[in-house]
Protein backbone atom coordinates (compact mmCIF):
# COMPACT_ATOMS: atom_id res chain seq x y z
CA UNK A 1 49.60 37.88 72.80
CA UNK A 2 49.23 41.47 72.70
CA UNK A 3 46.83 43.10 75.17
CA UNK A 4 44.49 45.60 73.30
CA UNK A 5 44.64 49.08 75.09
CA UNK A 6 41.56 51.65 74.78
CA UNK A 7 43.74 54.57 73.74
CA UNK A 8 44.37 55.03 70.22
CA UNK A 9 48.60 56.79 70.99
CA UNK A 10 51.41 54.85 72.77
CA UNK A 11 54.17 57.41 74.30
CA UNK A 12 57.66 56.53 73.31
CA UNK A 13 58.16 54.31 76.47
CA UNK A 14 55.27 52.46 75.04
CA UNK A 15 52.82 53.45 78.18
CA UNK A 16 49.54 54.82 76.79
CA UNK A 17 48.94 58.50 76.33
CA UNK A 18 45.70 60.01 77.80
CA UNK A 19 43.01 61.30 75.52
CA UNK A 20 42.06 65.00 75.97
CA UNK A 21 39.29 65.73 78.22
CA UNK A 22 37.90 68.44 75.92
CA UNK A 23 38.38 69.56 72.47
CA UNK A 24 41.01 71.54 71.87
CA UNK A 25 39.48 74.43 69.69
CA UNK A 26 37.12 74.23 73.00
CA UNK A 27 39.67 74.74 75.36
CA UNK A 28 40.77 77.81 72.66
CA UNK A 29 37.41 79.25 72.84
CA UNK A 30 37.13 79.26 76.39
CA UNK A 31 40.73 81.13 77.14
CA UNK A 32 39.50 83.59 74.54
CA UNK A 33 36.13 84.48 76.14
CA UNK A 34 37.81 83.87 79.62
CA UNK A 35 39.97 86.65 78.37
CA UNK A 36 37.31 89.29 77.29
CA UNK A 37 35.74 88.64 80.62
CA UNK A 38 38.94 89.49 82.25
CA UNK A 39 39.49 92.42 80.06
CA UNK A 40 36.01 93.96 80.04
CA UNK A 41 34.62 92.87 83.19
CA UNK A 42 37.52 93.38 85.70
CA UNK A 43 38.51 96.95 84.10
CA UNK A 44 35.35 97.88 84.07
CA UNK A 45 34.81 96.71 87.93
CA UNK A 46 38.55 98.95 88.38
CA UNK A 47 36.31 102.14 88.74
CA UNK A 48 34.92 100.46 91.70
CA UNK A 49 38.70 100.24 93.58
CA UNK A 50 38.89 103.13 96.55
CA UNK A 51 40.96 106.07 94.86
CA UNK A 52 40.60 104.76 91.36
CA UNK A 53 38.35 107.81 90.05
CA UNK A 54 40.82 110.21 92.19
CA UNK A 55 43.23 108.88 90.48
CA UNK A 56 41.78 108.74 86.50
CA UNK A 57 40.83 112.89 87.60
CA UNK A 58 44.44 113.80 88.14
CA UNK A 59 45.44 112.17 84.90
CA UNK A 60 43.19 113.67 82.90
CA UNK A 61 43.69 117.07 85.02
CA UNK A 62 47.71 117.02 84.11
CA UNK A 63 47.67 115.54 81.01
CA UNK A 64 49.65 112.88 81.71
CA UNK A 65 50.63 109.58 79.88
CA UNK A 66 49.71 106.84 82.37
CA UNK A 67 51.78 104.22 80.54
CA UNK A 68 54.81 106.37 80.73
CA UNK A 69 57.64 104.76 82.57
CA UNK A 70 58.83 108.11 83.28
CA UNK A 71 58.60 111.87 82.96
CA UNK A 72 60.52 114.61 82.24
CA UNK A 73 58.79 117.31 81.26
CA UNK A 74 56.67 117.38 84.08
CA UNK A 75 57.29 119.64 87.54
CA UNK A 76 56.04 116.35 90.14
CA UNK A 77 58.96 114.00 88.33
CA UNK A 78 61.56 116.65 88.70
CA UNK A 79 60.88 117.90 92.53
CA UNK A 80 60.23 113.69 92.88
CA UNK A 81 63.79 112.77 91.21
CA UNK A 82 65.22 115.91 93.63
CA UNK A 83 63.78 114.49 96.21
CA UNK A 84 65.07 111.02 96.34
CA UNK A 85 68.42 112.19 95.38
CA UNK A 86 68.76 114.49 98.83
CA UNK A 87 67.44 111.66 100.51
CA UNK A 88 69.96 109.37 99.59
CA UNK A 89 73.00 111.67 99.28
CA UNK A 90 71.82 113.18 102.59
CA UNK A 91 70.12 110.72 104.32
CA UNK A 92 70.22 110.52 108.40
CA UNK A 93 73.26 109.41 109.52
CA UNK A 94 74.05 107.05 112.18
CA UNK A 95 73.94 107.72 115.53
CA UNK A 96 77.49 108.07 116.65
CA UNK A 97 79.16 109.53 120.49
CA UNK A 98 77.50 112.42 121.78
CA UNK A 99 79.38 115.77 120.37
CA UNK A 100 80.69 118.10 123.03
């Protein structure tokens, strides 16, 4: 005698498979909205972050691309790229025996 079980799906190992709590074109619906919510409500709540509207000022000041990875026809990248360069190639050196 077979014992009836109250799902509807055996898994291959012949253990029965949970139902779904919720619908899935539910579960759809809510990443979606969750989504917009995340999109429109936390960039919109961004302004709000200390140095945010400095920041959005100097972009629009300078023209610049914020999604840029990187710039080269700007003066800031340039004297940046310098910069890191000397800092490397020239950095402090350790300290060794007093000269004399």
């Amino acid at each position: 005698m077979k014992a009836a079980t109250s799902h509807g799906i055996d898994a291959a190992c012949g253990a029965p498979a949970p139902q779904a709590a919720l619908n899935p074109w539910l579960k759809l619906a809510i990443g979606i909205l969750a989504v917009l919510l995340f999109i429109f409500g936390a960039g919109s709540l961004a302004l709000h972050i200390p140095g945010a509207r400095h920041m959005a000022r100097v972009i629009d000041e300078r023209g610049l691309r914020a999604t840029a990875v990187y710039y080269t026809d700007f003066e800031e990248s340039a004297d940046g790229a310098w910069d890191i360069y000397h800092s490397l190639e020239y950095g402090p050196r350790a300290p060794g025996p007093p000269a004399d």
